[in-house]
Each structure stands twice: as C-alpha cells, then as structure tokens.
Protein backbone atom coordinates (compact mmCIF):
# COMPACT_ATOMS: atom_id res chain seq x y z
CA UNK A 1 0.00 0.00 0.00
CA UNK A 2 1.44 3.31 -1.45
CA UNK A 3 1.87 6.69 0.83
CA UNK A 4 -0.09 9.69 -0.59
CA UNK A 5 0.92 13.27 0.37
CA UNK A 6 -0.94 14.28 3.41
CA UNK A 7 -2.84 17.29 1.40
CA UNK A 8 -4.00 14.82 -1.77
CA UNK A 9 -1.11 16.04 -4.31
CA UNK A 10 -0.36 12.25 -5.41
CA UNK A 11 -3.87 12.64 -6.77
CA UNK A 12 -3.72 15.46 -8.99
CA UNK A 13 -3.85 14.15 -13.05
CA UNK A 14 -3.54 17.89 -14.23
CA UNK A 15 -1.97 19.96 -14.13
CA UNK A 16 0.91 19.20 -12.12
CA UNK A 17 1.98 21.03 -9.70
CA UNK A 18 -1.11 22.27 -7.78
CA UNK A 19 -2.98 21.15 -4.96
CA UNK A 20 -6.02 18.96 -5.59
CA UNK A 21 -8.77 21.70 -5.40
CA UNK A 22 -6.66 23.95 -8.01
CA UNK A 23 -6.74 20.92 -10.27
CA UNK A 24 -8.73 20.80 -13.34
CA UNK A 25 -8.86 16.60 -13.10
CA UNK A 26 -7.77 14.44 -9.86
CA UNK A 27 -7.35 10.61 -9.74
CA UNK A 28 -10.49 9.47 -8.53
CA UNK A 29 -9.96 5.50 -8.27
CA UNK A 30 -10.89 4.04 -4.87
CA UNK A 31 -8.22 2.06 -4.12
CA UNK A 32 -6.53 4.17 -0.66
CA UNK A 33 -3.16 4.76 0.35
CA UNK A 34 -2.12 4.06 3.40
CA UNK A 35 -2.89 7.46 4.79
CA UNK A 36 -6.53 7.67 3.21
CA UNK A 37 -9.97 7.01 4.17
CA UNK A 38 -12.70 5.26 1.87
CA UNK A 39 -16.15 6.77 2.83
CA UNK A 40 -19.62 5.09 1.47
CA UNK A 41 -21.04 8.07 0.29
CA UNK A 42 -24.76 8.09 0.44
CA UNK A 43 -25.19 12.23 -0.21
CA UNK A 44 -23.74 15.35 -1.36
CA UNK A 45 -25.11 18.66 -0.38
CA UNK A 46 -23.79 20.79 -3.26
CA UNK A 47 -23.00 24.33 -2.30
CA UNK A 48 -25.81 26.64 -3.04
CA UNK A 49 -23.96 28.88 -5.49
CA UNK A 50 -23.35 25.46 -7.80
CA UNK A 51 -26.63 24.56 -7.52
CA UNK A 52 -28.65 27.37 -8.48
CA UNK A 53 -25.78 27.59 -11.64
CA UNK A 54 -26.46 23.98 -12.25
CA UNK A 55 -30.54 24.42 -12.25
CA UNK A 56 -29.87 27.34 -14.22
CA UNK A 57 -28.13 25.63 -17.11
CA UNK A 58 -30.85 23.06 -16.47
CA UNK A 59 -33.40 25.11 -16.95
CA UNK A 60 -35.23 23.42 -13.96
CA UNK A 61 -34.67 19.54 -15.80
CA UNK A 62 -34.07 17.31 -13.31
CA UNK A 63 -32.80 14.70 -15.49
CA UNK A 64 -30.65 17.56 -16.98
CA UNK A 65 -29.30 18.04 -13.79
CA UNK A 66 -28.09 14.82 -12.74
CA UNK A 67 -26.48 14.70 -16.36
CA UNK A 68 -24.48 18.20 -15.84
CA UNK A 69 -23.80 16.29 -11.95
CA UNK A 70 -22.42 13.03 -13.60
CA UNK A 71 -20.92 14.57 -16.33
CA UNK A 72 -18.88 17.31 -14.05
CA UNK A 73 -17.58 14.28 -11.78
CA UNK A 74 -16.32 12.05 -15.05
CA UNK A 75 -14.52 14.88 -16.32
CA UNK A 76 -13.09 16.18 -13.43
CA UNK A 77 -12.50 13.17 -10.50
CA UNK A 78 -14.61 15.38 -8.48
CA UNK A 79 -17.69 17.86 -7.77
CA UNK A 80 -16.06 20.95 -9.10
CA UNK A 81 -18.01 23.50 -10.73
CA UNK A 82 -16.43 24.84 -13.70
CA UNK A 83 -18.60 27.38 -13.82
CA UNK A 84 -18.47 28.48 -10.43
CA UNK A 85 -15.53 27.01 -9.26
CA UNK A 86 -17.19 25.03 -5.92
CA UNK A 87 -18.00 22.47 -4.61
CA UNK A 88 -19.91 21.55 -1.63
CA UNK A 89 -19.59 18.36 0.65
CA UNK A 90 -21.04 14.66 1.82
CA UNK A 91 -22.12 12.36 4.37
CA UNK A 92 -21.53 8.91 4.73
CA UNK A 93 -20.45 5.84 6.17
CA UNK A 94 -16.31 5.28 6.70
CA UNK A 95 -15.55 1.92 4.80
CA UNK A 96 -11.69 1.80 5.64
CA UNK A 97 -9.10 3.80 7.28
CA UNK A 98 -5.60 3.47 6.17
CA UNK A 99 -3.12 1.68 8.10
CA UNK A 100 -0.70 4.76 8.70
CA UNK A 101 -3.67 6.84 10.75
CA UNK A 102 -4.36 4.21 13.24
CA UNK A 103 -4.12 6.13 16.36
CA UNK A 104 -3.85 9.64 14.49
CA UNK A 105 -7.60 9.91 14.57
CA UNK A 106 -10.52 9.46 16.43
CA UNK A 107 -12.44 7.23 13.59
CA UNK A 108 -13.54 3.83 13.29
CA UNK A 109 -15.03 1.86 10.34
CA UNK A 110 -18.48 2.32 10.30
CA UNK A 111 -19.09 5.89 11.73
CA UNK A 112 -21.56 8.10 10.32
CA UNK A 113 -19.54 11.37 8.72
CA UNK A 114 -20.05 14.86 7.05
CA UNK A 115 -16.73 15.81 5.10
CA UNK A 116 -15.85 19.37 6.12
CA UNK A 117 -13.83 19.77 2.92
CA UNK A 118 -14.88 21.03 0.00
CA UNK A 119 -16.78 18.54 -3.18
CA UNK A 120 -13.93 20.56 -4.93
CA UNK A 121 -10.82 18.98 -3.95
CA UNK A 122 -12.50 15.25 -2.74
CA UNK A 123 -11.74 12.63 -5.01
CA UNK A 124 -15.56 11.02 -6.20
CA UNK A 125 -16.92 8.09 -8.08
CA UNK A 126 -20.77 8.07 -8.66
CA UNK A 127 -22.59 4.65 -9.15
CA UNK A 128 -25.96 5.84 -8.90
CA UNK A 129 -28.12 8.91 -8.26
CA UNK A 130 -30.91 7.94 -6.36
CA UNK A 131 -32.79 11.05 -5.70
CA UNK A 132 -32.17 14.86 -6.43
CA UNK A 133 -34.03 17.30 -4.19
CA UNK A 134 -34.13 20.59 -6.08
CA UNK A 135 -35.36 22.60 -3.45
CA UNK A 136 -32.89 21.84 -0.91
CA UNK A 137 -29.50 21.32 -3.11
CA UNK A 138 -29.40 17.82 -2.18
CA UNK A 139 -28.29 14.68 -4.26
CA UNK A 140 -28.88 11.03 -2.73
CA UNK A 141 -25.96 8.47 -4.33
CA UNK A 142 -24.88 5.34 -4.18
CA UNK A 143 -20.49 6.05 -4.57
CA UNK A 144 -17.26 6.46 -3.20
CA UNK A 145 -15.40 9.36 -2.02
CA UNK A 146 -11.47 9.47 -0.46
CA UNK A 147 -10.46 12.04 2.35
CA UNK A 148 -6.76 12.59 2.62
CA UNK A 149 -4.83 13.13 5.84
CA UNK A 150 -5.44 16.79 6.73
CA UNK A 151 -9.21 16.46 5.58
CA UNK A 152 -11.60 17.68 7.72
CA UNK A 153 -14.70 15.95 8.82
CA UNK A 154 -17.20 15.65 11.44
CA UNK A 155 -19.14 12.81 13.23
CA UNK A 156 -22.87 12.91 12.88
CA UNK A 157 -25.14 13.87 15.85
CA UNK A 158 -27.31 11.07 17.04
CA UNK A 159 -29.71 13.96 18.43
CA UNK A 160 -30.19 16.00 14.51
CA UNK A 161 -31.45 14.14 11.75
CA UNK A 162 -28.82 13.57 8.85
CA UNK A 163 -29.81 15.73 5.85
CA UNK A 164 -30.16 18.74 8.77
CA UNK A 165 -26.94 18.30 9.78
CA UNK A 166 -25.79 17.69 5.98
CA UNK A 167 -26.93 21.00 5.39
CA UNK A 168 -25.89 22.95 8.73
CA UNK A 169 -22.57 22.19 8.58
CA UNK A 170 -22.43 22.43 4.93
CA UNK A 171 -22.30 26.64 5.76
CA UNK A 172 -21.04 26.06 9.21
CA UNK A 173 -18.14 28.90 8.92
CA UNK A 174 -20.81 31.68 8.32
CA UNK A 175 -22.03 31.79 11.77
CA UNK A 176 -19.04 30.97 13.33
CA UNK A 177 -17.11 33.57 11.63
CA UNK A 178 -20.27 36.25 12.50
CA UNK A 179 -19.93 35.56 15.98
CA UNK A 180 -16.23 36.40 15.66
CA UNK A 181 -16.99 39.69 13.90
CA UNK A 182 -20.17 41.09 15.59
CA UNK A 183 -19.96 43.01 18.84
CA UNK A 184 -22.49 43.93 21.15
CA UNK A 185 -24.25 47.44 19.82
CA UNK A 186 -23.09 46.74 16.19
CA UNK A 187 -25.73 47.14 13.14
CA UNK A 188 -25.47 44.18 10.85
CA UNK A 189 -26.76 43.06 7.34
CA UNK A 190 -26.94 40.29 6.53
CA UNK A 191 -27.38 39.84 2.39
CA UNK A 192 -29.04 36.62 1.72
CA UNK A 193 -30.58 36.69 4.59
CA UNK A 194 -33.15 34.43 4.04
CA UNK A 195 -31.42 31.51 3.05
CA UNK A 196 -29.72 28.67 4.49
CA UNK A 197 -26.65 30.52 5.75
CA UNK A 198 -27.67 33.67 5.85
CA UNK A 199 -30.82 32.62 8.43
CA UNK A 200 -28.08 31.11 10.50
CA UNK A 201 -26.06 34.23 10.44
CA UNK A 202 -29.17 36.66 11.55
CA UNK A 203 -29.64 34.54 14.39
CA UNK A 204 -26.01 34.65 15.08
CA UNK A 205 -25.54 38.09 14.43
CA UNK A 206 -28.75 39.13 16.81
CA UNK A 207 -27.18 37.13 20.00
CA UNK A 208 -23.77 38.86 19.33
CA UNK A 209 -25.20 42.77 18.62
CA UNK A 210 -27.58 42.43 20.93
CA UNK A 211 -30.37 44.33 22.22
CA UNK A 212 -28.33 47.60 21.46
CA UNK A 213 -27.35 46.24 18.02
CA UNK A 214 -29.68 46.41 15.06
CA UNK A 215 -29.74 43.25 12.30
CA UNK A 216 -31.00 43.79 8.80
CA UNK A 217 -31.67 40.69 6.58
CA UNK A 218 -31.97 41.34 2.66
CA UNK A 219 -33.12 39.18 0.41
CA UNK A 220 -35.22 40.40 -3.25
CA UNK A 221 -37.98 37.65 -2.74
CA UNK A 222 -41.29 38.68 -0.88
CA UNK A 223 -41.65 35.36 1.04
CA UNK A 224 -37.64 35.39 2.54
CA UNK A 225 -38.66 39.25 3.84
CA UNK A 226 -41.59 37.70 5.31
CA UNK A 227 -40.14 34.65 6.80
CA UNK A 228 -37.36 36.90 8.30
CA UNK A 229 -39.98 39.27 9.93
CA UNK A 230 -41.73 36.06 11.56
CA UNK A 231 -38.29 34.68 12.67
CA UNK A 232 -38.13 37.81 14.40
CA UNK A 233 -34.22 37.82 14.44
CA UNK A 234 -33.79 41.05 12.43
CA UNK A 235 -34.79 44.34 13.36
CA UNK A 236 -35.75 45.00 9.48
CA UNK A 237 -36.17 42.81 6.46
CA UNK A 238 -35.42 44.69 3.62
CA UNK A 239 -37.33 43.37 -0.06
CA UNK A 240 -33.74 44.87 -2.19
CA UNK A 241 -32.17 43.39 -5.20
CA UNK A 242 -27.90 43.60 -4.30
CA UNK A 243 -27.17 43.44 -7.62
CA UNK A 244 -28.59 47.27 -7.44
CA UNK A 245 -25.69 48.76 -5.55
CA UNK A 246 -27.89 52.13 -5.12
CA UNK A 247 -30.28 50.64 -3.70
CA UNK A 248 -29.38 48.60 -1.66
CA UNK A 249 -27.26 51.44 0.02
CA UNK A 250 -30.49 53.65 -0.30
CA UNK A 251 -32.48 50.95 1.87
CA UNK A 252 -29.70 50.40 4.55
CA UNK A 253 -29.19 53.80 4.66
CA UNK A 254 -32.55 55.03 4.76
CA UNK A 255 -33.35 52.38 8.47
CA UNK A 256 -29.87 53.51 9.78
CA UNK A 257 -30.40 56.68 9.78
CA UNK A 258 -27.69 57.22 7.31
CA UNK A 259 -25.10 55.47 9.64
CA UNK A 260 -24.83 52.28 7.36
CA UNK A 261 -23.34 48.87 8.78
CA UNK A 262 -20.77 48.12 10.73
CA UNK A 263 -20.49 44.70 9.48
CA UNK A 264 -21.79 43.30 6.61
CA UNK A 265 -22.07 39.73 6.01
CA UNK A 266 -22.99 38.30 1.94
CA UNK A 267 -24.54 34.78 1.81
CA UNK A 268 -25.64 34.87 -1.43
CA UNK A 269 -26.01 32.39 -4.16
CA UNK A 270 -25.18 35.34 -7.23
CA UNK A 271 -23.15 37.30 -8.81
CA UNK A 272 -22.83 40.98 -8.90
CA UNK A 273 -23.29 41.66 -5.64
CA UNK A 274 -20.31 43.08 -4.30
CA UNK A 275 -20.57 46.67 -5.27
CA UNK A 276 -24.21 46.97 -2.86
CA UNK A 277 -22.31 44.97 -0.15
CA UNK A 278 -19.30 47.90 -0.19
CA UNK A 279 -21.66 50.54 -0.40
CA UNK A 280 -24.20 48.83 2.21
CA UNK A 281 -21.15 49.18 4.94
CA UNK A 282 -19.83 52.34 6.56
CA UNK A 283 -15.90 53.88 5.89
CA UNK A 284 -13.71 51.37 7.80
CA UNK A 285 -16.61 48.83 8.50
CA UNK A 286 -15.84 44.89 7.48
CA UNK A 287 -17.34 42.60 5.01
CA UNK A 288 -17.23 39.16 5.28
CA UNK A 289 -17.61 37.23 1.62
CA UNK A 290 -19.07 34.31 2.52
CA UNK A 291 -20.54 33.71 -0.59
CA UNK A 292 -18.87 31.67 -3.63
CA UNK A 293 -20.06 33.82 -6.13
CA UNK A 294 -18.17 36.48 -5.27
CA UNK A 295 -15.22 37.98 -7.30
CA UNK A 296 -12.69 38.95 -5.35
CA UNK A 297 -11.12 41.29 -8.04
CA UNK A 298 -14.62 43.24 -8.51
CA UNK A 299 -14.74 43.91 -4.49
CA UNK A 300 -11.28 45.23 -4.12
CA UNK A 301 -11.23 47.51 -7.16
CA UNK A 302 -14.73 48.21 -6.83
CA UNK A 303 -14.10 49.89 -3.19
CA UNK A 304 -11.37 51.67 -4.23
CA UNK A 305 -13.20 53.06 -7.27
CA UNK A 306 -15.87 54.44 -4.76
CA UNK A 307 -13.02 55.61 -2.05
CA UNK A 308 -14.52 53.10 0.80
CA UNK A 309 -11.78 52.31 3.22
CA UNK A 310 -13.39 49.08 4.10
CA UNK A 311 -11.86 45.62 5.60
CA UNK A 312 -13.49 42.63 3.63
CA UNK A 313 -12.90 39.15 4.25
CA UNK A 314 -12.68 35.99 2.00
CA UNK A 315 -15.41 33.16 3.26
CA UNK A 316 -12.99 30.58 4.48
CA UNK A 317 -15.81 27.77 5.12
CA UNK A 318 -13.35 26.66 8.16
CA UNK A 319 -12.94 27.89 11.46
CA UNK A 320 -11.88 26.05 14.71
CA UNK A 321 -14.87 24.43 16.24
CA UNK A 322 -17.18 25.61 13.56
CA UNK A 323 -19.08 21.87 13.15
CA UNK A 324 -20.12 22.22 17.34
CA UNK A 325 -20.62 25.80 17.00
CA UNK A 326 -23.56 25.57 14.11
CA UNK A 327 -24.88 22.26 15.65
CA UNK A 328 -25.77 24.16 18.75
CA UNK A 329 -27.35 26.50 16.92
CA UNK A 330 -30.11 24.27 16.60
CA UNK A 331 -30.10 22.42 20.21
CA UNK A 332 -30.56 25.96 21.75
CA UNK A 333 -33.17 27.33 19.15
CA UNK A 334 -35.87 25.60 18.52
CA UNK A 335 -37.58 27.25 16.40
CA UNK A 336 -34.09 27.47 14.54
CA UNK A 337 -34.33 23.41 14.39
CA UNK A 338 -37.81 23.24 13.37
CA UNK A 339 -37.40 25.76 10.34
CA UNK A 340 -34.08 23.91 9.29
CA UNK A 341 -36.14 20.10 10.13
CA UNK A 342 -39.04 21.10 7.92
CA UNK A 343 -36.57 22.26 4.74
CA UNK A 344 -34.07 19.61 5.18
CA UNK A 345 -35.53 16.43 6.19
C-alpha cells in the first residue's frame, strides 16, 4: 500500500503542480493509500452557489441536472463547478481507514460522517443517483469518495437528523465567523438573509449585537422578507435586489439613519453583488464574503473606485470548532431546528 501526500497532491492528473482543489482533473480510483480514508457516500449537499448555476443551465430539468452532476464528476474526479468554481460536501459511512492513521484519529469503520472539505478537492466516483431534491441542493448516491490526511470531517449527531446536519454544517463557517466579527451594539446586514446561511447568520448576528445592536436581513424575494420578519431575528427585512448597488445602500441607509453597517455579512447564491455589499457598509466597516459567487477582483477595485476604506474578508468555510458551534445553533433554538427540520428532512 502506497503513501499519498498528506494534502492529496499524489492525486492530482492535471496539471501538475497544484494542490487537488486547483486541479482541473484528480485521480479518482478508490483504491486508498495508506494514509486515506474510503467513505460510502450516500449524499452530497452541493454548495448553493453550484446549484442554483447547475438548475440554471438546467433550466429546472431534473434529469438535466443529474447529467451536468455526472458529467462534471467524469470529467473532473470530483464535484467541481467549472462554472463556479465550488464544490460543496457529503455524508456517509467510513468503509476503511488506512493503516498509517491508526491512532492519528478518532475514527472507526463504520461511523456516520459529514466531510468538512470542499466537493472541490475530494476525489468522487458516482454509481448511482438515487434522488435529487431541487429545493434543498441535495443529491442522494450510491459512490465512493477518499479524504486525505489533513481532511476535515465531522461525526454525525445522534440527536439532529442527517440531511439537517448535511446541510448545517455544509455553511457552518458563516455563523461561526459572524460571531467572531459582531460586537455587542453593532448594526449588521446580513445579504441573503433568508437563506440557508444567511438565516443562521441573523440569528447569530442578533445574539452577538444584541439588544443595542440592530440586524437587517436582505433578500429580493417577498416570502424570505416575510419569513425573516416572523423569525423575528432582524430588526428590518429589507425586499432589495444587491445586484442594485444604489439601492441597496439607499435601503440600509434610509433604516440607519444614514449610519450604514458596521459589518456586513454576503450569503448569497449570485453574482454581482459586491458593489451593494461595499456601499451597504460604513468607511472602515468589514465585510465578510461568505458567498462563492463572489469575485474577489470586482470587491477590491470596486471599493477603491468608490473611495470606501473598508476591511473585507474571504469566506474561508473553516474555522476552529465551527461543526459544534452551528450544531448548537439548533439544540438551543428551537424554532431554529424546526425551520431547518421542515426544509431539510
């Protein structure tokens, strides 16, 4: 039995030279090295970006879909969008450990896991879709996946059903990295806030700011405003398009009193929306990117074209503890856990 490079290199078919998510094709055969583990994969949660990109080219075929799915992981060894360049991640059931991290980790053969790596860098072999759940940006297989050595993953809860905590931990680093940014009396917005991460993050966000802090959700769709409002985690729920930098800034603006946000947070499954998320945020407020549509290029030249000393932060989808933290999200709220139980079960 072989020994792979702790970070997947040994995988990569091309090009050389890069790590396996920068690849455009990995080696997805499922025979391990000795510092691998084999997972039964019975479900990938695709990250919402992907997805909507995916139903897009679709147009709303779900046999379409599962082609565009299939034919992305042939091509490529892996779920990687080459559209959107992401992923998303899996649950399953670990079929063998290799011999060289007996000891290293607390897994067994047999244990129920969520990969907390991305779809984009996981090796993958498909045998069968069984189901594809549209509304929820879920895929049941039958396959194979391979986590290298520093892969992340997480043990499911006996206590949260499995597609919940497929699709909790999926965004896991958005509320963890909101409770790191908010402070007590800040005023937040949350972009997206309707969705799957960005519901997570309003709750988050209206713990951390407080009863002296102010929370905005945004989202352009009538019943996400109104499901916000009922939530009754955000102060205001705004009905604004961010691709409409103007006014988006008009609306924040206009229930701040002209004092903007102090931190901005973008869950969003779009383009485009980086110039209403700069102008959205106050001189020397921070933005955290959480979303995977975001270009990186458009937000930093985009603030400096509009002179807005601003801090904005890349989405890393990992932070220390970030599984627990999202998981208890639910086991304290539970009206958190029913919303997420009725969408994702």
């Amino acid at each position: 039995m072989r020994h792979g490079s702790p970070y997947g290199t040994h995988r990569v078919l091309e090009p050389q030279g890069v790590l396996p998510q920068g690849a455009w094709k990995i080696d997805n055969t499922m025979e391990i090295c000795d510092n691998e583990i084999l997972i039964d994969v019975s479900a990938l949660n695709i990250d919402s970006a992907s997805f909507t990109q995916i139903k897009q080219q679709a147009e709303g075929d779900v046999a379409k879909v599962e082609t565009i799915v299939r034919d992305i992981v042939a091509q490529r060894g892996k779920h990687h969008n080459p559209v959107t360049g992401s992923g998303g991640m899996l649950i399953g059931t670990i079929a063998a450990i290799g011999p060289a991290l007996n000891g290293k980790i607390d897994l067994k053969v047999g244990d129920r896991i969520a990969t907390l790596v991305s779809l984009s860098l996981t090796p993958l072999r498909i045998d069968a879709i069984r189901a594809i759940h549209m509304e929820r940006d879920q895929i049941d297989i039958t396959g194979k996946a391979i986590l290298f050595e520093t892969g992340l993953c997480a043990k499911l809860p006996n206590d949260i059903p499995e597609k919940t905590a497929l699709a909790i931990l999926d965004v896991a680093g958005a509320p963890a990295q909101t409770a790191r940014l908010v402070k007590a009396g800040d005023t937040v917005v949350v972009i997206g806030g309707g969705g799957k991460s960005g519901t997570l993050c309003v709750y988050e966000a209206k713990k951390r700011a407080g009863p002296t802090g102010c929370v905005i959700g945004v989202s352009p769709f009538a019943k996400d405003c109104q499901r916000i409002k009922e939530l009754g985690w955000a102060d205001h729920a705004l009905q604004v398009d961010a691709t409409n930098a103007l006014a988006l800034m008009d609306a924040v603006s206009a229930v701040t009193q002209g004092h903007l946000a102090d931190v901005v947070i973008n869950c969003v499954n779009i383009p485009n929306t980086e110039m209403g998320s700069i102008l959205a945020t106050r001189q020397h407020g921070k933005i955290y990117f959480f979303s995977m549509a975001t270009s990186f290029t458009a937000a930093a030249l985009g603030a400096e074209g509009v002179g807005k000393d601003v801090e904005m932060i890349v989405g890393n989808g990992y932070a220390e503890g970030h599984a627990e933290h999202s998981l208890n999200l639910l086991r304290e709220s539970p009206r958190l856990r029913q919303l997420f139980e009725e969408l994702y079960v």
